[in-house]
Protein backbone atom coordinates (compact mmCIF):
# COMPACT_ATOMS: atom_id res chain seq x y z
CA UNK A 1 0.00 0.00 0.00
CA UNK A 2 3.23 2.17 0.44
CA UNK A 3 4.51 1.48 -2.74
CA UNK A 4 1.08 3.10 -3.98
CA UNK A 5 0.56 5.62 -2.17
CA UNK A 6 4.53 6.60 -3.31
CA UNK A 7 3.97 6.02 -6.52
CA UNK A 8 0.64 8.15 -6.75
CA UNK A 9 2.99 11.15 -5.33
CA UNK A 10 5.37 10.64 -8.32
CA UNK A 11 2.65 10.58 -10.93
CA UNK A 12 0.64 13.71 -9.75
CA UNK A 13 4.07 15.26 -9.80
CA UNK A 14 4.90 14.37 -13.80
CA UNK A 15 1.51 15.55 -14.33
CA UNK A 16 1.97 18.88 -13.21
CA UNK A 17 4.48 19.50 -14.89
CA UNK A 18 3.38 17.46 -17.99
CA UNK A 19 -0.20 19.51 -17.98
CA UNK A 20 1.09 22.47 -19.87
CA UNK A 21 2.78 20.89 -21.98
CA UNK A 22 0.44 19.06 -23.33
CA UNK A 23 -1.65 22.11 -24.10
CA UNK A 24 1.55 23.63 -25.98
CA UNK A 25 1.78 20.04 -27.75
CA UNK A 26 -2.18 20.45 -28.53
CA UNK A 27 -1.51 23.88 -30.04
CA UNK A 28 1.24 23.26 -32.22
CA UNK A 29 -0.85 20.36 -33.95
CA UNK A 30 -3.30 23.01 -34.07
CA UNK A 31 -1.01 25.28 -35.96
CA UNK A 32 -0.72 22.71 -38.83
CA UNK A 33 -4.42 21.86 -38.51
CA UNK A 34 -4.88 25.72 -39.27
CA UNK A 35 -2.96 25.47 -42.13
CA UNK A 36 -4.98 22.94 -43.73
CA UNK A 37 -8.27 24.21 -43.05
CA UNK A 38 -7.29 27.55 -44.28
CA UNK A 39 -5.37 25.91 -47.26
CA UNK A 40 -8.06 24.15 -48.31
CA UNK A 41 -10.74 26.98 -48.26
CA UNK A 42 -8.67 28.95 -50.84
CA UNK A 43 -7.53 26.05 -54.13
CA UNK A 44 -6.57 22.55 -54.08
CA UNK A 45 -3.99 23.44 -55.62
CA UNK A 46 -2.61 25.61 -52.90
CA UNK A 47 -3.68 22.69 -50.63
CA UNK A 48 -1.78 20.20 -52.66
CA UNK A 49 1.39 22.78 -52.74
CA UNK A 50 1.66 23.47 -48.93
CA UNK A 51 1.38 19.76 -48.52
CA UNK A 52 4.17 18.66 -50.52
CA UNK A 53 5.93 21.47 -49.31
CA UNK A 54 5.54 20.60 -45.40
CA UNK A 55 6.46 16.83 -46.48
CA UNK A 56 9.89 17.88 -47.41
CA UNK A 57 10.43 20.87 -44.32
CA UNK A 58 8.86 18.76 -41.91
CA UNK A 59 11.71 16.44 -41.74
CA UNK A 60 14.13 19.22 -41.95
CA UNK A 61 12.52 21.01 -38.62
CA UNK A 62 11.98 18.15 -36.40
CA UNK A 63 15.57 16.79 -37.15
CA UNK A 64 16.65 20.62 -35.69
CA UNK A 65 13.85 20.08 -33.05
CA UNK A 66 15.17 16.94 -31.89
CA UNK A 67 18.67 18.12 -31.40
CA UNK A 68 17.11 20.87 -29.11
CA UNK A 69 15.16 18.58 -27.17
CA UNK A 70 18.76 17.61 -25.16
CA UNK A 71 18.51 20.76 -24.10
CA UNK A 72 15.94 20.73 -20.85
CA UNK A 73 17.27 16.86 -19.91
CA UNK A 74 21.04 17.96 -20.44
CA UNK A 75 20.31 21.33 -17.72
CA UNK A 76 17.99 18.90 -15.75
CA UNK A 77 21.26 17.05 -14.93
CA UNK A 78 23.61 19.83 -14.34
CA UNK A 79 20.57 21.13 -12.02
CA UNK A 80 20.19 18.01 -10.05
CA UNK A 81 24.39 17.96 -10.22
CA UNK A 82 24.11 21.19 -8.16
CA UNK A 83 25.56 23.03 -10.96
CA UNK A 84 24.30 26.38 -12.11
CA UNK A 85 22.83 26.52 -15.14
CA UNK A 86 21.75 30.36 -15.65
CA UNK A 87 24.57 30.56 -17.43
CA UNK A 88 23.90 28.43 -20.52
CA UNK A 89 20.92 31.09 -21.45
CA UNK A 90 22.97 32.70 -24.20
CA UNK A 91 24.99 29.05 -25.03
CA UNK A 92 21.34 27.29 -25.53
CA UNK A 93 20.16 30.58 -27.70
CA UNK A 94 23.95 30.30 -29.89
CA UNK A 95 23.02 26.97 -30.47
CA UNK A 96 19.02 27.26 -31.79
CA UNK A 97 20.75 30.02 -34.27
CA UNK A 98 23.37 28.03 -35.57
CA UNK A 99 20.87 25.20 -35.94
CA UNK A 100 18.31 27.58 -37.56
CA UNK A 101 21.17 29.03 -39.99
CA UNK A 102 22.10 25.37 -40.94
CA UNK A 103 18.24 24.50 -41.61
CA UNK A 104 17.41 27.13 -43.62
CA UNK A 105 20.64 27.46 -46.00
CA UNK A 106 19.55 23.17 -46.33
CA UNK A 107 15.65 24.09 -47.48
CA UNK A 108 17.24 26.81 -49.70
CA UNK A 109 19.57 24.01 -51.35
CA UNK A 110 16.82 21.45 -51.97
CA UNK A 111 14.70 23.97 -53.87
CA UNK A 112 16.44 23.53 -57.44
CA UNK A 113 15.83 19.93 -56.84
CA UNK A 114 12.03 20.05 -56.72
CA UNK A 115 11.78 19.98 -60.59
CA UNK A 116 13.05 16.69 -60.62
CA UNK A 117 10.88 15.02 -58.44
CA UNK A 118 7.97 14.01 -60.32
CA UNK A 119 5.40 16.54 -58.51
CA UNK A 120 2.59 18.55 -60.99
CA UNK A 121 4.69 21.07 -62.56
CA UNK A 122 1.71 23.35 -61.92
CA UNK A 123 2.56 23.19 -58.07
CA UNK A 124 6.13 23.47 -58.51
CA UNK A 125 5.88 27.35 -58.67
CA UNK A 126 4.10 27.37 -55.26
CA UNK A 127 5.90 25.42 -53.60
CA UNK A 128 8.91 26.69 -54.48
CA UNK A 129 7.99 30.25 -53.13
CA UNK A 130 6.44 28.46 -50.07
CA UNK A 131 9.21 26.63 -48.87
CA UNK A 132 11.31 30.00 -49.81
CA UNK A 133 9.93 31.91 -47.62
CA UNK A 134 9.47 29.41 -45.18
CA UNK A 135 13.20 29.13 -44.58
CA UNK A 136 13.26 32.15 -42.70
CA UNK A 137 11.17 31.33 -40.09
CA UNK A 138 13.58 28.69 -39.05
CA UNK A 139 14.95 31.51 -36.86
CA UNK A 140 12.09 32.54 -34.76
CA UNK A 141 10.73 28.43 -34.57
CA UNK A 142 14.24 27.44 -33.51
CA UNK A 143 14.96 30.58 -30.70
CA UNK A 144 11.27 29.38 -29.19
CA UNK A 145 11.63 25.41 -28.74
CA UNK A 146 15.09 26.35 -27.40
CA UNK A 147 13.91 28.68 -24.84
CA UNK A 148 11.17 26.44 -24.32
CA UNK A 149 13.50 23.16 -23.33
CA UNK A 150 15.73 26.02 -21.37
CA UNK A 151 12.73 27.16 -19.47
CA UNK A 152 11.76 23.34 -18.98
CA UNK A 153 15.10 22.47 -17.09
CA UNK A 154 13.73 25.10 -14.24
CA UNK A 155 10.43 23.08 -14.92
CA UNK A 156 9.20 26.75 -15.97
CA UNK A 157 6.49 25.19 -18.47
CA UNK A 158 3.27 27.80 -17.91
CA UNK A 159 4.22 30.60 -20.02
CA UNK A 160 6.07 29.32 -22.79
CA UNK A 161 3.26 26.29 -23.51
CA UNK A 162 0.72 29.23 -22.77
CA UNK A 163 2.04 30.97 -25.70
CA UNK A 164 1.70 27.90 -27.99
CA UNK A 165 -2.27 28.50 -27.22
CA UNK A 166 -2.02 32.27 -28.31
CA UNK A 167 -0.31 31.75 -31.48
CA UNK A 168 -2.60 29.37 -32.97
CA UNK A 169 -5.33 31.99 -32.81
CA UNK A 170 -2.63 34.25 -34.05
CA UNK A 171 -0.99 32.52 -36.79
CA UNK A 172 -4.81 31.50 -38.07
CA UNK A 173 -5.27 35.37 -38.53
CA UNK A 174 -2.49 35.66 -40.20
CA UNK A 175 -3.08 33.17 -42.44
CA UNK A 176 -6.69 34.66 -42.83
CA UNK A 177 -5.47 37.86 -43.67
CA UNK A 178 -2.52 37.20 -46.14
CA UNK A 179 -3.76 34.11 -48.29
CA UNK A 180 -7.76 36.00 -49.13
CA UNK A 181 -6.17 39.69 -48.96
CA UNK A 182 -7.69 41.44 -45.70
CA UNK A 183 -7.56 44.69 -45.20
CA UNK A 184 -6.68 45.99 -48.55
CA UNK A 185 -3.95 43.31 -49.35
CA UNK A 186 -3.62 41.27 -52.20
CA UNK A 187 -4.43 37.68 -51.80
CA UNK A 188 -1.48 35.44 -51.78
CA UNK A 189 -2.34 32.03 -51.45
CA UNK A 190 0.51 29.72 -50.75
CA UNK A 191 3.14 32.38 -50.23
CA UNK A 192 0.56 33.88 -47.67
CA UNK A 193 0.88 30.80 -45.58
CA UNK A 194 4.52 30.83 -45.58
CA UNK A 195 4.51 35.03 -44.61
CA UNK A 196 2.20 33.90 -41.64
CA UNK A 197 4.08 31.14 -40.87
CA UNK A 198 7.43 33.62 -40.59
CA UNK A 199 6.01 36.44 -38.80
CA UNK A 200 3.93 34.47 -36.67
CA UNK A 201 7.39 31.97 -35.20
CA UNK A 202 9.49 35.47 -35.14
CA UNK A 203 7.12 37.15 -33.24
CA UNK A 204 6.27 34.36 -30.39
CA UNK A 205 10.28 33.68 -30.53
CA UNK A 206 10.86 37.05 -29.49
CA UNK A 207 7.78 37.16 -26.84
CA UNK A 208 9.51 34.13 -25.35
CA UNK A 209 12.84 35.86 -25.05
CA UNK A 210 11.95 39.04 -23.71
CA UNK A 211 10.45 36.79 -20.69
CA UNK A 212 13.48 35.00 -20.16
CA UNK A 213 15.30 38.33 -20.10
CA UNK A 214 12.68 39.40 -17.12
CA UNK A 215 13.84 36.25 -15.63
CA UNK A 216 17.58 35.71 -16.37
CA UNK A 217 20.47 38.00 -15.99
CA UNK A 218 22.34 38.00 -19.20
CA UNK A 219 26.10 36.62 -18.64
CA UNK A 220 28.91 36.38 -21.87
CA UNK A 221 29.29 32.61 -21.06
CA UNK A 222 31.16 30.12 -23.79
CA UNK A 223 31.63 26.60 -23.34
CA UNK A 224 32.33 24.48 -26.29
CA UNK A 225 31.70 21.08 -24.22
CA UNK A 226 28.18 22.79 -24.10
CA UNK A 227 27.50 22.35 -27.70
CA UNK A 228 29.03 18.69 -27.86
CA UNK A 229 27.13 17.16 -25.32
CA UNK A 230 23.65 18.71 -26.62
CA UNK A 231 24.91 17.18 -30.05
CA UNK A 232 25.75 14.15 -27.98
CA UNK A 233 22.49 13.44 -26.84
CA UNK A 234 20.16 15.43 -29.65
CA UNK A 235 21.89 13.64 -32.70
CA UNK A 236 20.28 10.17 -31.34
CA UNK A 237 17.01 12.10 -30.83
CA UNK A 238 17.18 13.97 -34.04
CA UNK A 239 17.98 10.70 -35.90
CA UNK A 240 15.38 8.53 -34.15
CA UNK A 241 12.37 11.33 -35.30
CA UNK A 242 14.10 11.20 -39.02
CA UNK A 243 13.74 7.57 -38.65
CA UNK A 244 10.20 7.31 -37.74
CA UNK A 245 8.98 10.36 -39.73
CA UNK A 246 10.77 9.18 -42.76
CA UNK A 247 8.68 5.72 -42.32
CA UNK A 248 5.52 7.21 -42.58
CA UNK A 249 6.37 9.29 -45.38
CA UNK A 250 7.61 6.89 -47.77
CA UNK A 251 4.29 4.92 -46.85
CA UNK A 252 2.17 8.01 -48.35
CA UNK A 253 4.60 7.95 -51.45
CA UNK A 254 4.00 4.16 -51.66
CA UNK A 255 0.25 4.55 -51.38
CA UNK A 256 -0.24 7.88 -53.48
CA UNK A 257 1.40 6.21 -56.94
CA UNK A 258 -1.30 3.40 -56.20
CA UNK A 259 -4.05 5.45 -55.91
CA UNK A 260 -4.55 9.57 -53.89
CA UNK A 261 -7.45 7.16 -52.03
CA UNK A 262 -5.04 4.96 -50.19
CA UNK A 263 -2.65 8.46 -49.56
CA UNK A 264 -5.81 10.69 -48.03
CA UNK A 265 -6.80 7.56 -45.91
CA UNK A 266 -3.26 7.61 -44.73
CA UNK A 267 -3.36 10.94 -43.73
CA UNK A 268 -6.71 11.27 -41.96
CA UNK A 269 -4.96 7.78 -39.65
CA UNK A 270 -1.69 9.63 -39.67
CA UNK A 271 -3.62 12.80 -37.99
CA UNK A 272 -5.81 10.80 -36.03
CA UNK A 273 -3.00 8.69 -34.19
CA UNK A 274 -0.69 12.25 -33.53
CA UNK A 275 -3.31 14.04 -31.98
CA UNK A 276 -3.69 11.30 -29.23
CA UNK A 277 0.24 11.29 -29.18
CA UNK A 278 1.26 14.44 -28.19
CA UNK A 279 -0.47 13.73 -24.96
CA UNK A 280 2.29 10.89 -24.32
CA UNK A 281 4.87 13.17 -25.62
CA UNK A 282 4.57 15.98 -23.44
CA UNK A 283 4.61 13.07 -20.68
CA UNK A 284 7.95 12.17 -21.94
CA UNK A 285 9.51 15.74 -21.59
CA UNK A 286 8.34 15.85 -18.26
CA UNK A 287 9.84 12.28 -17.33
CA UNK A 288 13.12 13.57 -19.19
CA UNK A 289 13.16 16.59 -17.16
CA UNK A 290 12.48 14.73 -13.75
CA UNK A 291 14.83 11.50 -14.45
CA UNK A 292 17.28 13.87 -15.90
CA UNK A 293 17.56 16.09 -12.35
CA UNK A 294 17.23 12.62 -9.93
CA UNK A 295 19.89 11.02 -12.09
CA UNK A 296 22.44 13.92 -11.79
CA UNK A 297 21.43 14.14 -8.16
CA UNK A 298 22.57 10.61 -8.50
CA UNK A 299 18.91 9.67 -6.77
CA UNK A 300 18.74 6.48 -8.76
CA UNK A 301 15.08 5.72 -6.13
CA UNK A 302 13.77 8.58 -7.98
CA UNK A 303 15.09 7.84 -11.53
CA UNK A 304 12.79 4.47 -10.84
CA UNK A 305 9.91 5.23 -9.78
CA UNK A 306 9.66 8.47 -11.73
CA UNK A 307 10.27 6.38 -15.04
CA UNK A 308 7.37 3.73 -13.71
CA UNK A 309 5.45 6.08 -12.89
CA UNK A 310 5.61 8.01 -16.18
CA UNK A 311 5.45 4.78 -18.38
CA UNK A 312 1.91 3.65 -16.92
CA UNK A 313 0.70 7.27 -16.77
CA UNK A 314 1.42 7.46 -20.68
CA UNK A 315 0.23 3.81 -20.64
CA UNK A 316 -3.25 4.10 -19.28
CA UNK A 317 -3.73 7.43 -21.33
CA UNK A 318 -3.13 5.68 -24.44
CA UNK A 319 -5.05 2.60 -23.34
CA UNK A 320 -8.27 4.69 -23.29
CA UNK A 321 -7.70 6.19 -26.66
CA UNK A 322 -7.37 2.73 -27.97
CA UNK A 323 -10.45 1.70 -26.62
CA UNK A 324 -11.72 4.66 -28.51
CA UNK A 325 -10.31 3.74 -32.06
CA UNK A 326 -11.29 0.15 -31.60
CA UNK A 327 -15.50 0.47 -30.32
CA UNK A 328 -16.05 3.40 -32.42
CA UNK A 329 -13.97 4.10 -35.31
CA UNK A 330 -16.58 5.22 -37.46
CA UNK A 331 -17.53 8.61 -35.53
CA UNK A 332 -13.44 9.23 -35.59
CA UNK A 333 -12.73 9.05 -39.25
CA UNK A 334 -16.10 11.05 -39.52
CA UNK A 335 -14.46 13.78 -37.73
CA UNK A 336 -12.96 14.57 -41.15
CA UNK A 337 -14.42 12.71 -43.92
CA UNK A 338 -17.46 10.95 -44.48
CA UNK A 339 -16.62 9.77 -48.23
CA UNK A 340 -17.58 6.16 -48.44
CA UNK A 341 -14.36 4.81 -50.19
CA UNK A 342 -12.23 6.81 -47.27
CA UNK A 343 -14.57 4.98 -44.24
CA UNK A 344 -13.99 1.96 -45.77
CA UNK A 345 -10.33 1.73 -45.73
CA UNK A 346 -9.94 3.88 -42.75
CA UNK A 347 -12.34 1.78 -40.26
CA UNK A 348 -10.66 -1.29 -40.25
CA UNK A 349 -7.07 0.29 -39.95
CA UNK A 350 -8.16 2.01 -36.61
CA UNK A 351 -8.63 -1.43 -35.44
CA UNK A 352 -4.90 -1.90 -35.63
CA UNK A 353 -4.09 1.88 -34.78
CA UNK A 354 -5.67 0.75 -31.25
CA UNK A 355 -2.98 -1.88 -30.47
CA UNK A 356 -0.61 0.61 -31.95
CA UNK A 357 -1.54 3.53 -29.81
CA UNK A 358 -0.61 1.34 -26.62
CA UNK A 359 2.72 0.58 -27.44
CA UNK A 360 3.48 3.96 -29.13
CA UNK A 361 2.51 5.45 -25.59
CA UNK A 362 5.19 2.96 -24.29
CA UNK A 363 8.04 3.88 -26.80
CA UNK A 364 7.66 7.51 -26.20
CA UNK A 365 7.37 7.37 -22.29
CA UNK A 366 10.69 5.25 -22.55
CA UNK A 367 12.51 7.35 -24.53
CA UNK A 368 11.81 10.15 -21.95
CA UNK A 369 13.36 8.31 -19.93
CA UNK A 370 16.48 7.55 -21.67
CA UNK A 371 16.82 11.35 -22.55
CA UNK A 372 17.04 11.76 -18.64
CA UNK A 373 19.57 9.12 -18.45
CA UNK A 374 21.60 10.70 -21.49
CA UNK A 375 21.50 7.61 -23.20
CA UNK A 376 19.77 8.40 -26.32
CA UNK A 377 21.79 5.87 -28.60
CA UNK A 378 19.65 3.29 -27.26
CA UNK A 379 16.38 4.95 -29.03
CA UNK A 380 18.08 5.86 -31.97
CA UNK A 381 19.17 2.51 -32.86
CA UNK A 382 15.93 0.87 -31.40
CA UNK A 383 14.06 3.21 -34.51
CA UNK A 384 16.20 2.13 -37.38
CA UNK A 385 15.81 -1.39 -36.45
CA UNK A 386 12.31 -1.76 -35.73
CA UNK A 387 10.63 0.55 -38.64
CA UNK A 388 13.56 0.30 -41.37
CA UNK A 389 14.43 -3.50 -41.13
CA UNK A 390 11.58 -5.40 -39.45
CA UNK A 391 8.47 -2.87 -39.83
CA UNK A 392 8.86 -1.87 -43.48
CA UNK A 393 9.95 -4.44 -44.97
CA UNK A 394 6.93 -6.38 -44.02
CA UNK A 395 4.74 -4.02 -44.13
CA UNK A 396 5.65 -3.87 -48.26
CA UNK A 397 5.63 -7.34 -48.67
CA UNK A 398 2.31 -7.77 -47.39
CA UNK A 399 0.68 -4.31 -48.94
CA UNK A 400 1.77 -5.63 -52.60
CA UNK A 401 2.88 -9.01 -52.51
CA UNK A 402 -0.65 -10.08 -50.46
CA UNK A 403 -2.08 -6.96 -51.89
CA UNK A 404 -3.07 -5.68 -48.93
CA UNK A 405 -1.95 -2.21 -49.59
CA UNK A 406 -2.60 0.10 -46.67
CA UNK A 407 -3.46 -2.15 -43.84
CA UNK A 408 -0.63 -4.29 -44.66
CA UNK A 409 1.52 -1.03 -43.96
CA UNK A 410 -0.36 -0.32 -41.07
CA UNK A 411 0.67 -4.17 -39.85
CA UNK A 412 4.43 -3.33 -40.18
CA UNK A 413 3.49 -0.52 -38.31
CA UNK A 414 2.13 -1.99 -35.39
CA UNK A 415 4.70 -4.45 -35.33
CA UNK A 416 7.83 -2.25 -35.23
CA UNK A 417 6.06 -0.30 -32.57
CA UNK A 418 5.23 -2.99 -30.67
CA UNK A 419 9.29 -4.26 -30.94
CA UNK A 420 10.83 -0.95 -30.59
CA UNK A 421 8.75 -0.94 -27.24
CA UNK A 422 10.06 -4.66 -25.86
CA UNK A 423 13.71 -3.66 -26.84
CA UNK A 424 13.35 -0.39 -25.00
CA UNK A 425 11.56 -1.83 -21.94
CA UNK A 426 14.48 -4.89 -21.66
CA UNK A 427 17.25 -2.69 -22.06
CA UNK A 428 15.90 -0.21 -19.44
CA UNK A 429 15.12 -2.91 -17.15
CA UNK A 430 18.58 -4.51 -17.47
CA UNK A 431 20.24 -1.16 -16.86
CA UNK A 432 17.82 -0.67 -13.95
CA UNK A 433 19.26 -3.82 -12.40
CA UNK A 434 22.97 -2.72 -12.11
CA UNK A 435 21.16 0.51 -10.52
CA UNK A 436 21.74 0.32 -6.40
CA UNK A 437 19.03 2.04 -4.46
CA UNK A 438 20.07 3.07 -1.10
């Protein structure tokens, strides 16, 4: 009864600090959701542009974003180490800039190389511009996940996930007023999106940092060992998201040359299944955060039972979404389409994307923990084995060998998740073993 009563303690503490960030997580799906919507209200076309557009940048952005996400379990330890940690404000901010310089100079080089990729040369135009554009708010997006992580290590998370709220109702006004031409401007369309999408990160980036200034006395402060260590643990991260993004997005490649059915099922699943996610993930950040300042206090009780704690929180959360997805798939996929030929291929998936859901809650909440324990090579490696040499492989054999097409993906799916998760969970338990608790 103890043991219960302890662990209760250590979950209503992760979800304290967990419950704003899952509203921030919430309102940057939001953002993208905006897009759409908006998007979709002007052309297909411009639709159809800003979505092959966001294919491409999307995997450029959360490769940066996962090298900044070392940055709130790297201070965590140094915090729990006793170490002061003010002083890698302006190190942390050097870092999201080089990162954001790095980004955008890559989007500007893979813009020549659109006309060679098979897309509608009717799009090409737009996207071009779009993804242009786009570059530059690499700056702003980068300086506010940065802060964002910095602010987490103090397990400051109000503000900052606050004003992931504010700028969806923002950035949707922007995108109102620059792709139909408010107030006397000229309609843009897809280059509208991408000025909204600039102004929009720049302007909440620089909210964010004027707070920290309130907070934080600036200090001239270099340490190179900084910058490897957050490359030590963010490469793995980064890497691990490229793996898993990458998966999905050579599935809707796969699927779209079949037929744009197959693809728009894929993405109503895809959206579906990361809604319900970011719920786990902001769990994650807050187990990272916690694990992160036991293990540099060298607390290995608390590194424990805040990493059970966390894993059945995420767990149980996911559990009841499954439930969700498997009794009543029909009102989800209804949420966005009710197209016969869509329901059809999308009901039975969910099925699957129940079982999936659990483990995926599992993964994530374990690779929290591993970002406390700085040993992200473990999840990095865990990715590229389950979805790029068990999970895809098998999920092509059975989409066009059995022609099974889309649910035979989804099957390779749910089977490298559910992998990745038992190699995770082993490996953590065997390193919990040679763990002494005093």
């Amino acid at each position: 009864m103890a043991n219960v009563v302890a662990y209760a303690k250590y979950m209503k503490e992760l979800f304290k600090l967990a419950s704003p960030m899952i509203v921030g997580s919430l309102g940057i799906i939001l953002i993208g959701a905006g897009d759409v919507f908006v998007a979709a209200r002007y052309s297909t076309n411009t639709l159809a542009a800003i979505g092959i557009a966001n294919s491409i940048l999307i995997c450029i952005f959360l490769f940066g974003m996962g090298l900044l996400a070392s940055v709130s379990p790297l201070l965590s330890n140094f915090r729990g180490a006793r170490s002061n940690i003010k002083k890698y404000f302006l190190p942390t901010i050097n870092f999201s800039m080089l990162l954001a310089l790095l980004s955008s100079i890559l989007i500007l080089l893979f813009i020549p190389l659109l006309c060679n990729l098979g897309f509608d040369p009717i799009l090409i135009p737009a996207i071009k511009r779009y993804m242009f554009i786009c570059s530059f708010s690499t700056f702003g997006a980068y300086l506010q996940i940065a802060l964002k992580e910095y602010l987490q290590a103090f397990e400051i998370v109000l503000f900052p996930n606050f004003l992931n709220i504010v700028s969806v109702f923002v950035h949707l006004f922007l995108d109102f007023v620059f792709v139909f031409g408010w107030f006397g401007l000229p309609a843009m369309g897809a280059v509208g999106l991408a000025v909204a999408t600039v102004l929009s990160r720049t302007l909440f980036g620089l909210i964010l940092l004027l707070y920290c200034l309130k907070l934080i006395k600036v200090r001239k402060y270099k340490d190179f060992g900084y910058f490897v260590k957050l490359l030590k643990i963010g490469f793995p991260i980064a890497t691990a998201i490229l793996f898993e993004v990458l998966a999905f997005n050579v599935i809707t490649i796969f699927m779209g040359r079949v037929s744009g059915v197959y693809a728009a099922s894929h993405n109503i699943l895809i959206t579906l299944t990361t809604a319900t996610f970011m719920i786990p993930v902001a769990i994650s950040n807050a187990i990272a955060v916690k694990v992160g300042f036991a293990n540099g206090a060298c607390n290995y009780k608390d590194v424990k039972r805040y990493s059970l704690a966390g894993i059945v929180v995420s767990m149980g959360f996911m559990a009841i979404c499954s439930v969700g997805f498997i009794f009543f798939p029909i009102f989800f996929v209804n949420i966005f389409t009710q197209d016969p030929a869509l329901v059809k291929i999308c009901v039975p998936i969910l099925f699957l994307a129940g079982f999936f859901q659990i483990f995926d809650g599992l993964q994530v909440s374990l690779g929290g923990v591993f970002k406390g324990l700085k040993s992200t090579n473990i999840v990095m490696f865990g990715n590229l084995v389950a979805y790029w040499l068990i999970g895809l492989p098998l999920g092509f054999v059975l989409a066009f060998k059995y022609k099974m097409y889309l649910y035979g993906f989804w099957i390779g799916l749910t089977v490298s998740i559910f992998l990745l998760s038992i190699i995770l969970l082993i490996i953590l338990f065997n390193k919990f073993k040679t763990i002494e608790v005093p």
